[in-house]
C-alpha atoms as a PDB file:
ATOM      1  CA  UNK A   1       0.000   0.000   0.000  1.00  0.00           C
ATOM      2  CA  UNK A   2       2.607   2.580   1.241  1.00  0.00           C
ATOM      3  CA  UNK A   3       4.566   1.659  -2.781  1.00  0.00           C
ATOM      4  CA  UNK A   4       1.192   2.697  -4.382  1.00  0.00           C
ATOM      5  CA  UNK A   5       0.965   5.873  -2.148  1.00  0.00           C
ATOM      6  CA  UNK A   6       4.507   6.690  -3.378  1.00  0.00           C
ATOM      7  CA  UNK A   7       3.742   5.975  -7.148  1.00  0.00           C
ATOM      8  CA  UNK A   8       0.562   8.113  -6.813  1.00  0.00           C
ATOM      9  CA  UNK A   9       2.769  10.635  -5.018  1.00  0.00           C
ATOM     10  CA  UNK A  10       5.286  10.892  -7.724  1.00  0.00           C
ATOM     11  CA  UNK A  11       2.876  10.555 -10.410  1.00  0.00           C
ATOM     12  CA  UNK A  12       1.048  13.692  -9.059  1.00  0.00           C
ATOM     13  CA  UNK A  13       4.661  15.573  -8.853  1.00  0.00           C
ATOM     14  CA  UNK A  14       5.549  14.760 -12.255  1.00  0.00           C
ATOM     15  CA  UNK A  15       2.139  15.620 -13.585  1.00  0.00           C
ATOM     16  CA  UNK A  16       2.421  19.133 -11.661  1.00  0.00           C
ATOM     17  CA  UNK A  17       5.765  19.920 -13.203  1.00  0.00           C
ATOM     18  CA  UNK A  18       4.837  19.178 -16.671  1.00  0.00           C
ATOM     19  CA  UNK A  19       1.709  21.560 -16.339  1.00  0.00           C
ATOM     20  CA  UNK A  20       4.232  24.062 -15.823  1.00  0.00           C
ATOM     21  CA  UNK A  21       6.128  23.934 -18.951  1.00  0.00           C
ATOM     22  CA  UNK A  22       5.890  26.834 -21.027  1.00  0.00           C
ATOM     23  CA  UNK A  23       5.841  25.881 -24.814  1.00  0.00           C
ATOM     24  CA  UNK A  24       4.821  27.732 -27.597  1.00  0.00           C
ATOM     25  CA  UNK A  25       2.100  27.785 -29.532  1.00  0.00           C
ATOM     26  CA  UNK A  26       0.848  29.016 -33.095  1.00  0.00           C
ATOM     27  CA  UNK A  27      -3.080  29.873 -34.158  1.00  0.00           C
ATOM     28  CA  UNK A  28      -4.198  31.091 -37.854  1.00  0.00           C
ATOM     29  CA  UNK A  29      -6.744  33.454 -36.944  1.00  0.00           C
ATOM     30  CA  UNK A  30      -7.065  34.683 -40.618  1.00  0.00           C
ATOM     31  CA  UNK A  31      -6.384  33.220 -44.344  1.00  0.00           C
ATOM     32  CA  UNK A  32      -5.583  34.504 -47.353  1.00  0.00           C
ATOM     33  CA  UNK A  33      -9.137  34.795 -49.575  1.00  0.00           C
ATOM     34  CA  UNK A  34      -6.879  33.975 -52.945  1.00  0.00           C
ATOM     35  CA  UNK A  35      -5.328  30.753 -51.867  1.00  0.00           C
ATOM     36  CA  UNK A  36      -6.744  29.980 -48.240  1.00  0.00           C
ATOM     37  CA  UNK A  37      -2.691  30.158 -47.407  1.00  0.00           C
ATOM     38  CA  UNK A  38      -2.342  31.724 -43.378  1.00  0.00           C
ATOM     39  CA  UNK A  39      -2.281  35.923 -43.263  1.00  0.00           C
ATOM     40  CA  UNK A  40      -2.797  36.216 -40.073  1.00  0.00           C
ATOM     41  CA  UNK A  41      -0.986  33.715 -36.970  1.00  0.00           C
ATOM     42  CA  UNK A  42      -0.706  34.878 -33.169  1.00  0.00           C
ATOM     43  CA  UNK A  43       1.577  33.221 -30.858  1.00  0.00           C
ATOM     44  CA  UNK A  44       0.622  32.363 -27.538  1.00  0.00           C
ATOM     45  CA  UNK A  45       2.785  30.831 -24.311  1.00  0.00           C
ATOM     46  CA  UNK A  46       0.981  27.873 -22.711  1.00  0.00           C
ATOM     47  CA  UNK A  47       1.572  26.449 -19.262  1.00  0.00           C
ATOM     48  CA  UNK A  48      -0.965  23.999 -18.575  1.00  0.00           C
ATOM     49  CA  UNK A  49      -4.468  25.080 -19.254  1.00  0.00           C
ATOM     50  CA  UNK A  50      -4.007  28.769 -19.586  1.00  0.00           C
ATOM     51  CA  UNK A  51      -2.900  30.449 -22.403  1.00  0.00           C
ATOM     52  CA  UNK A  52      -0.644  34.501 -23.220  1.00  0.00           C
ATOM     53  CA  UNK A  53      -0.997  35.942 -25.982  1.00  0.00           C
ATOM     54  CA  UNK A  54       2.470  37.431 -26.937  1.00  0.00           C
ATOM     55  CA  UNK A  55       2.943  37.576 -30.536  1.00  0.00           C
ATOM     56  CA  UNK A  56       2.103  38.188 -33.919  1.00  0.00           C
ATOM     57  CA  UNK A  57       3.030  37.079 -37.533  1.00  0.00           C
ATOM     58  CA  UNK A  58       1.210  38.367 -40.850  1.00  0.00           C
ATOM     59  CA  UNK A  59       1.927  36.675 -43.696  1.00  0.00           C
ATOM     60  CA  UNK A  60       2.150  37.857 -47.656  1.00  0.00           C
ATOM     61  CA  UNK A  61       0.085  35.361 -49.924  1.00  0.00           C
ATOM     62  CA  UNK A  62       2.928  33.622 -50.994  1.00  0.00           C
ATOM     63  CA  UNK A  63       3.845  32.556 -48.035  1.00  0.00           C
ATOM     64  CA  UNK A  64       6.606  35.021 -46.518  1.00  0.00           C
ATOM     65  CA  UNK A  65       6.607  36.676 -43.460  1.00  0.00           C
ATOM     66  CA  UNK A  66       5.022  39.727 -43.900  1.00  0.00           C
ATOM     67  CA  UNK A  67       5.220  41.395 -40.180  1.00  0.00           C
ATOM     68  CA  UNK A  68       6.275  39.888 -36.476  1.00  0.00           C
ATOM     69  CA  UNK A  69       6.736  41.345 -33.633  1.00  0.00           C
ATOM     70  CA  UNK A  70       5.825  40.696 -29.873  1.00  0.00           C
ATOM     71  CA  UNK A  71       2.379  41.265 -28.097  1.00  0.00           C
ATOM     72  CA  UNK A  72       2.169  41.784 -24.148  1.00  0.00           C
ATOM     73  CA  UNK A  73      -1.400  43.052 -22.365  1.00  0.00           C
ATOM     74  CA  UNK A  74      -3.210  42.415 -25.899  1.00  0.00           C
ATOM     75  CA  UNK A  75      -1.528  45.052 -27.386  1.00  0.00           C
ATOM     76  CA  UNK A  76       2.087  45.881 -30.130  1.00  0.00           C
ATOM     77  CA  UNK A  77       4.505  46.473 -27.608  1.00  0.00           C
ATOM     78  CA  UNK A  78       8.577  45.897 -28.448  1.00  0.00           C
ATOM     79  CA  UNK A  79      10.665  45.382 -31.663  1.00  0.00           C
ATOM     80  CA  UNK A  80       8.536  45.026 -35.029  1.00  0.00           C
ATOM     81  CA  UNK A  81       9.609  44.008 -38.365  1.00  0.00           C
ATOM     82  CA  UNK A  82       8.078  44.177 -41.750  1.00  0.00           C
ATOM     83  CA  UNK A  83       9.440  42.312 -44.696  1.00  0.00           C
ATOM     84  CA  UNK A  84       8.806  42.430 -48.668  1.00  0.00           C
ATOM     85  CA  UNK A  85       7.290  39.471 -50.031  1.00  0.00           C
ATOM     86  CA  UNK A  86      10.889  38.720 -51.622  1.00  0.00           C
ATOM     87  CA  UNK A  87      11.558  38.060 -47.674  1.00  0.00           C
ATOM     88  CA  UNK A  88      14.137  41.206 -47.571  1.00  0.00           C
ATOM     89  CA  UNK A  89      13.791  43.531 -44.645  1.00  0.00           C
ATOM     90  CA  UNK A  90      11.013  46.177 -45.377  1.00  0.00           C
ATOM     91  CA  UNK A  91      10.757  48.084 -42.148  1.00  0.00           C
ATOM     92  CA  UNK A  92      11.582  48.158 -38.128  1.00  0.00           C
ATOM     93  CA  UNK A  93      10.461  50.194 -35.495  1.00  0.00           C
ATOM     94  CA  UNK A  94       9.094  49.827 -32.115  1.00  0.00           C
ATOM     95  CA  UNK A  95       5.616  50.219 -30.195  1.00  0.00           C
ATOM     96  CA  UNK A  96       4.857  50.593 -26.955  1.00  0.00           C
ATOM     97  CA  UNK A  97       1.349  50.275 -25.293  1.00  0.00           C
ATOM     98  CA  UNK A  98       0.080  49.621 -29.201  1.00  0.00           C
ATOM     99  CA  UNK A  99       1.888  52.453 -30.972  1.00  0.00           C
ATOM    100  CA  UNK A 100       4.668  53.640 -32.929  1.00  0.00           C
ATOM    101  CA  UNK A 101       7.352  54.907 -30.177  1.00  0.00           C
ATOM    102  CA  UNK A 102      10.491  55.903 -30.895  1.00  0.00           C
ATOM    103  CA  UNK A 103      13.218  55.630 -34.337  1.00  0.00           C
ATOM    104  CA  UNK A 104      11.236  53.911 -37.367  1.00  0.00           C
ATOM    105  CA  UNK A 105      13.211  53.125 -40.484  1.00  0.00           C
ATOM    106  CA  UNK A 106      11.806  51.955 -43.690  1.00  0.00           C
ATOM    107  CA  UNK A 107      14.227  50.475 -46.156  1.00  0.00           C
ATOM    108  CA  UNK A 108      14.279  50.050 -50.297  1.00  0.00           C
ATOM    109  CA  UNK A 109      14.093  46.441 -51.483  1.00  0.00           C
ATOM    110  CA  UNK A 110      18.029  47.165 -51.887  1.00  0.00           C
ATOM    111  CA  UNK A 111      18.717  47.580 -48.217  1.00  0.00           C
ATOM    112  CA  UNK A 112      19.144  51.395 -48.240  1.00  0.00           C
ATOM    113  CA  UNK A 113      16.804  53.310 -46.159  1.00  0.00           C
ATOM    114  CA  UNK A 114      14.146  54.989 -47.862  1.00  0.00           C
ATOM    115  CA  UNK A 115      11.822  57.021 -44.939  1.00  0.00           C
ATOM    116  CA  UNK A 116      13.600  57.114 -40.910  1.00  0.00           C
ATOM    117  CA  UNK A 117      12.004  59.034 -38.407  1.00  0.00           C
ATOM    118  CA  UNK A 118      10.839  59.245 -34.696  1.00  0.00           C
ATOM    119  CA  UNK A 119       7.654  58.460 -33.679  1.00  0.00           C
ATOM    120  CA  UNK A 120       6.396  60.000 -29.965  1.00  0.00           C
ATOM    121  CA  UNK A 121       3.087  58.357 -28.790  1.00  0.00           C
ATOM    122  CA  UNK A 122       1.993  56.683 -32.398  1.00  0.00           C
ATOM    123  CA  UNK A 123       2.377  60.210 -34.292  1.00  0.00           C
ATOM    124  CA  UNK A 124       5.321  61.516 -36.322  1.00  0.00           C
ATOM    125  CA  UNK A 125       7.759  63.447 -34.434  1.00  0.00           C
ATOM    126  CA  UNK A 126      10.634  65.714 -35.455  1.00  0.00           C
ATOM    127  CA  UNK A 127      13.055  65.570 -38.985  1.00  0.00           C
ATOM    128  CA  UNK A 128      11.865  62.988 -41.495  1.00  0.00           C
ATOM    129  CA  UNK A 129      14.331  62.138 -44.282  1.00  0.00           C
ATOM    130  CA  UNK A 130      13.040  60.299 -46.970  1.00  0.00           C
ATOM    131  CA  UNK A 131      16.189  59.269 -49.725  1.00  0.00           C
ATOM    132  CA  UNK A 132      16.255  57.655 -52.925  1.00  0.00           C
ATOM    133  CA  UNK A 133      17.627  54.032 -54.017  1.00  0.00           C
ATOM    134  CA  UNK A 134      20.909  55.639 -54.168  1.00  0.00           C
ATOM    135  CA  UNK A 135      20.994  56.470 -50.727  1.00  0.00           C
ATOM    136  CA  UNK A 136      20.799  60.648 -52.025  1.00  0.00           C
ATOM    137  CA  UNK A 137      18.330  62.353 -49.611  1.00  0.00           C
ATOM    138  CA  UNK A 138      15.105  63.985 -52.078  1.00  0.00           C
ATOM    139  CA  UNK A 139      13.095  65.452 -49.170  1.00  0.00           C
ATOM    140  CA  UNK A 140      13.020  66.352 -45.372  1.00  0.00           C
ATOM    141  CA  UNK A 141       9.969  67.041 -43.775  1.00  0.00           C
ATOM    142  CA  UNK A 142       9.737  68.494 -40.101  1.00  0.00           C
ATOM    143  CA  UNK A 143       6.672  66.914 -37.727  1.00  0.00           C
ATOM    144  CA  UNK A 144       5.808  69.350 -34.866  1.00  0.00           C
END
């Protein structure tokens, strides 16, 4: 009797500490309406029974990552990154409580930056320099 009580004992630990195991965890929460291919995937943490939300990934219809970046509270919050359906780097920048805070940079297909500015509280803030493929600067605009 006092072997079973120690298997059921054990059992019960082991069963506990699996529960808490954080792995990771992928839904499609939207498709594509041309090919039914994933648009739209958010990334969740899951220890035992409850689930986080702390991600999302938006997909082009050809199957490249479109835009990823980390989710906390329901809302953008951290590093994003955009990407051209050719899977180069489109654009980074960070949000923070669900918008745009901070340096945002969007780049040419060619890896030069096209557009970097600052954003302060999800609006444009300060000297905007847009340049061409070349990397020659063909406008500045100034954001109050």
């Amino acid at each position: 009797m006092k072997k079973l009580l120690n298997v059921i004992a054990l059992a019960l630990v082991l069963a506990s500490c699996a529960t808490d195991e954080v792995r990771h965890s992928e839904k499609v929460v939207r498709r594509h309406d041309t090919n039914n291919s994933p648009w739209i995937v958010y990334c969740y943490d899951v220890t035992g029974k409850d689930s986080t939300w702390v991600g999302e990934k938006w997909f082009h219809d050809n199957g490249v990552l479109n835009l990823e970046g980390p989710i906390v509270n329901g809302r953008r919050e951290g590093h994003f990154k955009g990407y051209y359906p050719s899977g180069k780097l489109m654009s980074e920048g960070d949000f923070k409580d669900g918008r745009r805070e901070g340096r945002g940079v969007v780049y040419h297909e060619n890896g030069g930056v096209s557009i970097e500015g600052d954003y302060r509280e999800g609006k444009p803030v300060g000297i905007w320099t847009f340049y061409n493929e070349e990397g020659e600067i063909i406008d500045v605009h100034e954001y109050e």
